[in-house]
PDB file of N, CA and C in Angstrom:
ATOM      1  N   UNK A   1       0.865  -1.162   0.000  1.00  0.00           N
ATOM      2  CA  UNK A   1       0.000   0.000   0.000  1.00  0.00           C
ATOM      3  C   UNK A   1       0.907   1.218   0.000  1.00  0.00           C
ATOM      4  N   UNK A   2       0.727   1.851  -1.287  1.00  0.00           N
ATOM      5  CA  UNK A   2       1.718   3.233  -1.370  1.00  0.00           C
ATOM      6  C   UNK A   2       0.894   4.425  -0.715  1.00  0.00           C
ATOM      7  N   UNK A   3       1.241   5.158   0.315  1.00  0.00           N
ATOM      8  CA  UNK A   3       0.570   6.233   0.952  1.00  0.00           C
ATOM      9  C   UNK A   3       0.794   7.605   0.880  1.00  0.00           C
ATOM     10  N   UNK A   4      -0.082   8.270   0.426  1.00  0.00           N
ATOM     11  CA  UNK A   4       0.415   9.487  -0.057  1.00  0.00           C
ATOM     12  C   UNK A   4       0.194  10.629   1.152  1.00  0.00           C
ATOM     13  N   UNK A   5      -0.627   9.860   2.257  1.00  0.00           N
ATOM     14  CA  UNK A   5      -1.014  10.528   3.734  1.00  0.00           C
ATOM     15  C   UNK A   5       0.560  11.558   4.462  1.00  0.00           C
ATOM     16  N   UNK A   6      -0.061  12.602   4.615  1.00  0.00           N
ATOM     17  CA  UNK A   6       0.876  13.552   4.921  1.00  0.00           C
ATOM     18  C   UNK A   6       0.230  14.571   6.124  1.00  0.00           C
ATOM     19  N   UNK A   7       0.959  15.020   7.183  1.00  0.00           N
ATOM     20  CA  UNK A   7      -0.190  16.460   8.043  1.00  0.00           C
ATOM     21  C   UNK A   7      -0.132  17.700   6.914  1.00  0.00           C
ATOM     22  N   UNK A   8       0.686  17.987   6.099  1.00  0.00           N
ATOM     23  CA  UNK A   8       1.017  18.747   5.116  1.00  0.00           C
ATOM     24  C   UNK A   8      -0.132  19.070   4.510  1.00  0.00           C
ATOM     25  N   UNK A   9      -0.410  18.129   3.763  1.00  0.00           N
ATOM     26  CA  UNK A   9      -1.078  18.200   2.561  1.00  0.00           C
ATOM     27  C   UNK A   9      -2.581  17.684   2.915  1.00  0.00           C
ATOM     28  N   UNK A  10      -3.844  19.018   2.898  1.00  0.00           N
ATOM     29  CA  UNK A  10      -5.258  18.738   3.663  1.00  0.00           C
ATOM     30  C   UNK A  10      -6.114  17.594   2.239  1.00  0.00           C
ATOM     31  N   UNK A  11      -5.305  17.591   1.309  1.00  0.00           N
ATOM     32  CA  UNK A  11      -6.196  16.856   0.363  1.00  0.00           C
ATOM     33  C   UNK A  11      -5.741  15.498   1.150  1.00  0.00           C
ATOM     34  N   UNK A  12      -5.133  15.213   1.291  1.00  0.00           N
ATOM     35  CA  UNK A  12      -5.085  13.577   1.989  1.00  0.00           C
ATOM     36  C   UNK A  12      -4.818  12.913   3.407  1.00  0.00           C
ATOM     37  N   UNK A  13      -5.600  13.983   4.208  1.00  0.00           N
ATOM     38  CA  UNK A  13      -5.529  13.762   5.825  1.00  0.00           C
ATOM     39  C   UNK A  13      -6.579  12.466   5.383  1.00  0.00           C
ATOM     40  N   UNK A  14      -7.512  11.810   5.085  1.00  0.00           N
ATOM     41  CA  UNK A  14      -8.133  10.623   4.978  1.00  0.00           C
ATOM     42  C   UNK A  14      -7.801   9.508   4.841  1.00  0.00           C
ATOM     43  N   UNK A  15      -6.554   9.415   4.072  1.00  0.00           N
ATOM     44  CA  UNK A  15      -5.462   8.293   3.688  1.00  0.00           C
ATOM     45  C   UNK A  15      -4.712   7.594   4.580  1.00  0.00           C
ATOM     46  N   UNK A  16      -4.937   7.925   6.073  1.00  0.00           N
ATOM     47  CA  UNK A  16      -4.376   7.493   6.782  1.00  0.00           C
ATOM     48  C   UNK A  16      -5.252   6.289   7.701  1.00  0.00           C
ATOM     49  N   UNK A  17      -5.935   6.411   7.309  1.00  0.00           N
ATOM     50  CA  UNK A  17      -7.652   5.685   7.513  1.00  0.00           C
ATOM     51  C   UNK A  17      -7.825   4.479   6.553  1.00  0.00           C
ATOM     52  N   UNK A  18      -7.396   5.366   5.582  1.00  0.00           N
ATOM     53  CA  UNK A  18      -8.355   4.981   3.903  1.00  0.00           C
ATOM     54  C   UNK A  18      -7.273   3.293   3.896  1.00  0.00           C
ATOM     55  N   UNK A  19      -5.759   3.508   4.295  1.00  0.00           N
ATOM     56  CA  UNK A  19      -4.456   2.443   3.875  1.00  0.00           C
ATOM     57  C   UNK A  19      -5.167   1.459   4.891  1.00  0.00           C
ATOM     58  N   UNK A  20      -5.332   1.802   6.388  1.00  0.00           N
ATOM     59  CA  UNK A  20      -5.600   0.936   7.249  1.00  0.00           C
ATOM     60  C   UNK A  20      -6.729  -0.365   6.539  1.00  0.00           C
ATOM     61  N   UNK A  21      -8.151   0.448   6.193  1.00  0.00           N
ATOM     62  CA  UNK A  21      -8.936  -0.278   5.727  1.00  0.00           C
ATOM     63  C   UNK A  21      -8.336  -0.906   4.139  1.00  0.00           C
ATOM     64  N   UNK A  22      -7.869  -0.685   3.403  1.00  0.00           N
ATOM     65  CA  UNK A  22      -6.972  -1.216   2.201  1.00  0.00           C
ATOM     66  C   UNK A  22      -5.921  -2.833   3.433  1.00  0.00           C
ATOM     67  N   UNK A  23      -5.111  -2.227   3.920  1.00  0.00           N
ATOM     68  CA  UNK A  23      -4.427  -3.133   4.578  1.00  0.00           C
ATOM     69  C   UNK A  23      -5.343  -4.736   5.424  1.00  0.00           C
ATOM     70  N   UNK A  24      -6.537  -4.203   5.715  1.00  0.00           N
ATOM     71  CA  UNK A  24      -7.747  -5.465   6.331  1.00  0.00           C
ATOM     72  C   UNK A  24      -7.875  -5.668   4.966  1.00  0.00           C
ATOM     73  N   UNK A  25      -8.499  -5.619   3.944  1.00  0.00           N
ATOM     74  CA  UNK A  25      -8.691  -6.092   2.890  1.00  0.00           C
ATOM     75  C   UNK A  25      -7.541  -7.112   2.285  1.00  0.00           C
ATOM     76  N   UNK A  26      -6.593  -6.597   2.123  1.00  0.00           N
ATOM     77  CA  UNK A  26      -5.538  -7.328   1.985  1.00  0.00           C
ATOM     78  C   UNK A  26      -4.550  -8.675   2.733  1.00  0.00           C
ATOM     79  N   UNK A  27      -5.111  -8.325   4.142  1.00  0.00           N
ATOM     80  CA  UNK A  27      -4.957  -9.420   4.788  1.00  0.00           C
ATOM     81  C   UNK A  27      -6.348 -10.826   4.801  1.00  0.00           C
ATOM     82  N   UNK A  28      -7.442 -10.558   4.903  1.00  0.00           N
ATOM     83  CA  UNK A  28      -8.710 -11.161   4.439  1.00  0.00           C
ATOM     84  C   UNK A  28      -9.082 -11.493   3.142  1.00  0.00           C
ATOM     85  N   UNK A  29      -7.893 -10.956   2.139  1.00  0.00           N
ATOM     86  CA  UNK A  29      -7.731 -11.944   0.843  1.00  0.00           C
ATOM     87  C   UNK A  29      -6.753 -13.174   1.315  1.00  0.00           C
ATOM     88  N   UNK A  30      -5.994 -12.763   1.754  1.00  0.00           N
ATOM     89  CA  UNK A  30      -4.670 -13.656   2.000  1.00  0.00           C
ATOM     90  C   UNK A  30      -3.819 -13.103   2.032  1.00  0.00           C
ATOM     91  N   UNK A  31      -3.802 -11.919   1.854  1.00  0.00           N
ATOM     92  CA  UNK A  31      -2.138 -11.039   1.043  1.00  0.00           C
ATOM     93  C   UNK A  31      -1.205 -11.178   2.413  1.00  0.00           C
ATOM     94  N   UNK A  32      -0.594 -10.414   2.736  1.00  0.00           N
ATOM     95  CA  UNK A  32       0.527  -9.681   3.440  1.00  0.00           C
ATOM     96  C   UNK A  32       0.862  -7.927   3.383  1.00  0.00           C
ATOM     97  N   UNK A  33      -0.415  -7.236   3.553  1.00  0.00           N
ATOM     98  CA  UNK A  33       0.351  -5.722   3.348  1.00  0.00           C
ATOM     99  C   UNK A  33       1.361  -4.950   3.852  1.00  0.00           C
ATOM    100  N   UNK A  34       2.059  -4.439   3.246  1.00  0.00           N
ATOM    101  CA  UNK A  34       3.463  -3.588   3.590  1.00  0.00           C
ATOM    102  C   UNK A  34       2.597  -2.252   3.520  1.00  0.00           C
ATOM    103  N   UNK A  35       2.829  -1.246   4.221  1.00  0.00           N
ATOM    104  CA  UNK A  35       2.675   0.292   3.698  1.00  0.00           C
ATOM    105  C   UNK A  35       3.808   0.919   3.591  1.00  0.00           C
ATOM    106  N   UNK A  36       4.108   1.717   2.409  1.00  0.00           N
ATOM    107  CA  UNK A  36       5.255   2.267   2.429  1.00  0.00           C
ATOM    108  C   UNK A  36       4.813   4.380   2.142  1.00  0.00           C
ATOM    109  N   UNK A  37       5.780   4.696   2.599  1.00  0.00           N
ATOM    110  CA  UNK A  37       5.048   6.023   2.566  1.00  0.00           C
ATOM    111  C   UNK A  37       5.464   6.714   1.313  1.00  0.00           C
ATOM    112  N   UNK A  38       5.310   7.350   0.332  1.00  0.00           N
ATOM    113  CA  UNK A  38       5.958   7.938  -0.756  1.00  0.00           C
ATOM    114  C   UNK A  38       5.814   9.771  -1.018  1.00  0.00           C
ATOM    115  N   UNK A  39       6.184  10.102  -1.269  1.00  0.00           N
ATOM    116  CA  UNK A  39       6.269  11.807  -0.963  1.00  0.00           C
ATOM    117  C   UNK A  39       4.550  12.165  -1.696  1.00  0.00           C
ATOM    118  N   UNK A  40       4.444  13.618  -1.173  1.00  0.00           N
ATOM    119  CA  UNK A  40       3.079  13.908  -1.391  1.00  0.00           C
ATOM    120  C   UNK A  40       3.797  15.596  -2.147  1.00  0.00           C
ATOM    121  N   UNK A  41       2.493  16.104  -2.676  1.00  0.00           N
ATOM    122  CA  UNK A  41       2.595  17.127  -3.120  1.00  0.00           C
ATOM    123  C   UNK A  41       1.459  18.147  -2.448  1.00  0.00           C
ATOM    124  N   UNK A  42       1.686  19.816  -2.465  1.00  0.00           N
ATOM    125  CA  UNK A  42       0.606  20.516  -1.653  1.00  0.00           C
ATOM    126  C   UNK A  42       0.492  21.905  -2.714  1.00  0.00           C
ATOM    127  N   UNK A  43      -0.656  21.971  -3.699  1.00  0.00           N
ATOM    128  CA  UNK A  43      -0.998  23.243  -4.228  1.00  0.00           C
ATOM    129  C   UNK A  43      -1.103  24.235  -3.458  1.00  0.00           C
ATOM    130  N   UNK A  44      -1.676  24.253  -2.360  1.00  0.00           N
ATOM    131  CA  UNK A  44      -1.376  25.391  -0.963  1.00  0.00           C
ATOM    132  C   UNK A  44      -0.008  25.915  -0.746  1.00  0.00           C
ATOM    133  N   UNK A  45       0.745  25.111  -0.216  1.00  0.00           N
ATOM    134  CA  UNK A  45       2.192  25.492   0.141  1.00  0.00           C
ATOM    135  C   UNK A  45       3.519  25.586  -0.571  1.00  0.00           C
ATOM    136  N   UNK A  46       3.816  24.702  -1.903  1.00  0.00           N
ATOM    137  CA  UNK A  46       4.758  24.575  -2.783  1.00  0.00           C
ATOM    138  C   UNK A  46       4.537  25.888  -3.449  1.00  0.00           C
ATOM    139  N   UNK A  47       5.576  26.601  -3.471  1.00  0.00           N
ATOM    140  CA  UNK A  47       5.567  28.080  -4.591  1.00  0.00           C
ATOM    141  C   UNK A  47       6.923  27.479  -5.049  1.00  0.00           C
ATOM    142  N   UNK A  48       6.928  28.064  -6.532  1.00  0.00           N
ATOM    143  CA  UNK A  48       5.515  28.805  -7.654  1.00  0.00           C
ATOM    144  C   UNK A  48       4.565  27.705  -7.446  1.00  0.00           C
ATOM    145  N   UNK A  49       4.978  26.299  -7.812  1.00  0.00           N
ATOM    146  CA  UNK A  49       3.760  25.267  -8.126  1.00  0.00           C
ATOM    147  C   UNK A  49       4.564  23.815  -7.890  1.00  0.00           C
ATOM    148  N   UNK A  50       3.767  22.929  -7.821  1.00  0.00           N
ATOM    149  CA  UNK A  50       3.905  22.233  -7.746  1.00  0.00           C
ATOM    150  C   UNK A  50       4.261  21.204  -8.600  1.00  0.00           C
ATOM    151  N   UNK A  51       3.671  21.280  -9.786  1.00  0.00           N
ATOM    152  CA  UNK A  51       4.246  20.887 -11.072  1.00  0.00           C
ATOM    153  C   UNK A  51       5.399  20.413 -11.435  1.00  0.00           C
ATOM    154  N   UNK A  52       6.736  21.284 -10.627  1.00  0.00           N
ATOM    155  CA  UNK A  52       8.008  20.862 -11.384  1.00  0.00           C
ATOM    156  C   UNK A  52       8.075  20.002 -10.815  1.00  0.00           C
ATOM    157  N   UNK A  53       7.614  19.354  -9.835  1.00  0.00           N
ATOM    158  CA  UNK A  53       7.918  17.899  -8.741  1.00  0.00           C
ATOM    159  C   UNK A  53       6.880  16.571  -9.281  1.00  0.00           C
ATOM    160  N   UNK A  54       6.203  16.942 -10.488  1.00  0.00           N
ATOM    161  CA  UNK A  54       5.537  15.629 -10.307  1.00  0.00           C
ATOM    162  C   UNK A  54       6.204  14.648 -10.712  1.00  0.00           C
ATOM    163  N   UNK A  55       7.041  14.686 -12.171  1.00  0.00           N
ATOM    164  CA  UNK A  55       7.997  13.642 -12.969  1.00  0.00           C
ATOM    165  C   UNK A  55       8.804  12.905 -11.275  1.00  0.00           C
ATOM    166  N   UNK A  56       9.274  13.729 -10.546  1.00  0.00           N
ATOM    167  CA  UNK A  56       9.566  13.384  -9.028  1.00  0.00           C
ATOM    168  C   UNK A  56       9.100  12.213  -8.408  1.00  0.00           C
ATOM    169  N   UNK A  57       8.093  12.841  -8.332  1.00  0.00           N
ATOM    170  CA  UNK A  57       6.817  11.595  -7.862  1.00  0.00           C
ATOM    171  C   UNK A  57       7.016  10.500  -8.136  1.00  0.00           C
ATOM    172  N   UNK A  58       6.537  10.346  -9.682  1.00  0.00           N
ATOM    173  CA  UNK A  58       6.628   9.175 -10.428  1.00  0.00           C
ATOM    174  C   UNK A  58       7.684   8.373 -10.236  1.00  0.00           C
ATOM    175  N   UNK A  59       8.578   9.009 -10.596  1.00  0.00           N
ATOM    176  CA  UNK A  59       9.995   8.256 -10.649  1.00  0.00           C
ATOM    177  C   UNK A  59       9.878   7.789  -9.187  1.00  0.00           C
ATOM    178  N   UNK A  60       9.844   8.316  -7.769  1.00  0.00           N
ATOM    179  CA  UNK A  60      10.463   7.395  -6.824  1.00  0.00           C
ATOM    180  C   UNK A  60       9.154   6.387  -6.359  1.00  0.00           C
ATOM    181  N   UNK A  61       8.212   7.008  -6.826  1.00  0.00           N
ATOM    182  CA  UNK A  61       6.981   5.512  -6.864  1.00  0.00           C
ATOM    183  C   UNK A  61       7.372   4.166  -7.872  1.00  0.00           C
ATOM    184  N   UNK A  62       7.672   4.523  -9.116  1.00  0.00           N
ATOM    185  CA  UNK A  62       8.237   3.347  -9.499  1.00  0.00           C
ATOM    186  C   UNK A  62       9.420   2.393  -9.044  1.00  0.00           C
ATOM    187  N   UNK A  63      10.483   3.262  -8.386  1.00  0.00           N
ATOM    188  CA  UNK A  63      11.598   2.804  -8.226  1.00  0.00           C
ATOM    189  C   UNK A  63      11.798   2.091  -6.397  1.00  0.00           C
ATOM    190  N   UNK A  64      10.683   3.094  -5.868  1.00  0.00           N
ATOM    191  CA  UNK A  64      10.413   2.253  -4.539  1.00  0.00           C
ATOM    192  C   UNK A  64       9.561   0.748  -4.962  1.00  0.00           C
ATOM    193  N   UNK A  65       8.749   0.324  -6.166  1.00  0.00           N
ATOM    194  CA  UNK A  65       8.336  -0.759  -6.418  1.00  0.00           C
ATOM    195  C   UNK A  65       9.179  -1.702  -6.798  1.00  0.00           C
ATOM    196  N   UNK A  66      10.134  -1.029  -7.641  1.00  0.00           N
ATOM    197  CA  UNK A  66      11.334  -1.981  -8.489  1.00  0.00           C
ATOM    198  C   UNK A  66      11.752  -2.387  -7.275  1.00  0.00           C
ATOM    199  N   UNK A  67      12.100  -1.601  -6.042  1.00  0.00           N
ATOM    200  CA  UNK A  67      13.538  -1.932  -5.275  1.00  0.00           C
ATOM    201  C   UNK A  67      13.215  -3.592  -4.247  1.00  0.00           C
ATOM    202  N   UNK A  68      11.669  -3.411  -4.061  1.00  0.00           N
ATOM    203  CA  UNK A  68      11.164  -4.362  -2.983  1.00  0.00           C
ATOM    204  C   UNK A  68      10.588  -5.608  -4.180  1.00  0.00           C
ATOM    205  N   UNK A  69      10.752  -6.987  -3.337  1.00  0.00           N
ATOM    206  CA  UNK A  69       9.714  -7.929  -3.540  1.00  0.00           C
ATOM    207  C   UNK A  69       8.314  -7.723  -3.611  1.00  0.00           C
ATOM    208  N   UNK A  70       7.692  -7.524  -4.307  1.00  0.00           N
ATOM    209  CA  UNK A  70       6.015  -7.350  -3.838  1.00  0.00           C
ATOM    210  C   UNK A  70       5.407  -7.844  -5.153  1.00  0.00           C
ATOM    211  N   UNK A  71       4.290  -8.566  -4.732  1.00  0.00           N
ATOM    212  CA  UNK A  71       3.713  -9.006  -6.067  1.00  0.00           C
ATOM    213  C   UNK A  71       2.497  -7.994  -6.594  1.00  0.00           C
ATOM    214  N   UNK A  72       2.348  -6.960  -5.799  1.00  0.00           N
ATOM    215  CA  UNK A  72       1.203  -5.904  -5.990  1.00  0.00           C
ATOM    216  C   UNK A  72       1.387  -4.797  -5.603  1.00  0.00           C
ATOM    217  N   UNK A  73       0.517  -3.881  -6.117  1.00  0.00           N
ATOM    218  CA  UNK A  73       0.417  -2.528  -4.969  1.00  0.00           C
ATOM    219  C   UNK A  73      -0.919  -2.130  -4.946  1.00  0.00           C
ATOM    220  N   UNK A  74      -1.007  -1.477  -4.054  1.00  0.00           N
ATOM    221  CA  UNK A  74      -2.356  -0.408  -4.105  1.00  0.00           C
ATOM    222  C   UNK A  74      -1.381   1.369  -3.903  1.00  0.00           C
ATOM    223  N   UNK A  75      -2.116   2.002  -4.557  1.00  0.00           N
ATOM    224  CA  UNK A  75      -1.682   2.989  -4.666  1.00  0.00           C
ATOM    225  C   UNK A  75      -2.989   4.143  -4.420  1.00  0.00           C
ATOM    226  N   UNK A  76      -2.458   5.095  -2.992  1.00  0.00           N
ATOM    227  CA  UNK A  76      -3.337   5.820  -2.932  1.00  0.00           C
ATOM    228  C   UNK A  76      -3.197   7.171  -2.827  1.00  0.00           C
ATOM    229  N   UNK A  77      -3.508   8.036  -3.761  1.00  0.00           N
ATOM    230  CA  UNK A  77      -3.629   9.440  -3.739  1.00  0.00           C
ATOM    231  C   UNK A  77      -4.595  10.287  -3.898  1.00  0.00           C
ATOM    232  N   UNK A  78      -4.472  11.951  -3.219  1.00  0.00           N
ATOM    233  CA  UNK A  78      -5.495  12.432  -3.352  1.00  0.00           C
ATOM    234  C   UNK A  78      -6.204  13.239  -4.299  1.00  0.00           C
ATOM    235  N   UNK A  79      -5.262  13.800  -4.816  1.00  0.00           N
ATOM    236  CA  UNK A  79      -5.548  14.963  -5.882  1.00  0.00           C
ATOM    237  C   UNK A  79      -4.706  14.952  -6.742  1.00  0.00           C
ATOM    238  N   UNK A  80      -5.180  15.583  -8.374  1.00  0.00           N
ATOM    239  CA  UNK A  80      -4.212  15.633  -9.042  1.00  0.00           C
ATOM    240  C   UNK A  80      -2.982  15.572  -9.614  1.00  0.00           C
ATOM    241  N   UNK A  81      -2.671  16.320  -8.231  1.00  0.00           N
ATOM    242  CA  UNK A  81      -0.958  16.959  -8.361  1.00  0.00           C
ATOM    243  C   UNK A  81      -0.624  15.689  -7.670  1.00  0.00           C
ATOM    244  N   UNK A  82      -0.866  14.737  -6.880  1.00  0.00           N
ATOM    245  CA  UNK A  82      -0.358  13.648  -6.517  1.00  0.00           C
ATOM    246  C   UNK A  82      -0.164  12.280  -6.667  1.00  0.00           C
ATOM    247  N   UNK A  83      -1.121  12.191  -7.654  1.00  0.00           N
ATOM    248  CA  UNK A  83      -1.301  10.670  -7.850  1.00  0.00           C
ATOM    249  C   UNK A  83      -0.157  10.093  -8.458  1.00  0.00           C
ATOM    250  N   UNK A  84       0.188   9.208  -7.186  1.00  0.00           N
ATOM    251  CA  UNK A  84       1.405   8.308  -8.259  1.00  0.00           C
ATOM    252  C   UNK A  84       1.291   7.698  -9.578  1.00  0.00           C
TER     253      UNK A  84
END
């Protein structure tokens, strides 16, 4: 479970909730969930914008997947500017 939950960023104060219930799901299939935390982005606070950081994003969401064993992910974000 990739978490995009941050105190930072008010678009995804829910996500911290939202992984828990993702994580019961995942154990009541059978799985094994890991949560790993991955950087978030904030249209509020980042000046000028947030924008130049998304390619950012991406890249260390993929590369935190490459680096671990995992046969899945769930991936959760809140807004736009964040979604892995």
């Amino acid at each position: 479970v990739l978490n995009t939950w941050s105190d930072i960023n008010p678009c995804h104060t829910h996500l911290r909730d939202r992984a828990q219930a993702v994580k019961r799901g995942v154990w009541q299939a059978g799985g094994f969930p890991l949560e790993f935390p991955v950087s978030t982005l904030s249209e509020t606070f980042q000046k000028p914008t947030p924008m130049l950081y998304r390619n950012l994003l991406a890249m260390e969401t993929e590369e935190l997947l490459r680096s671990y064993p995992v046969d899945g992910a769930v991936l959760l974000g809140g807004c736009d500017k964040s979604t892995p």
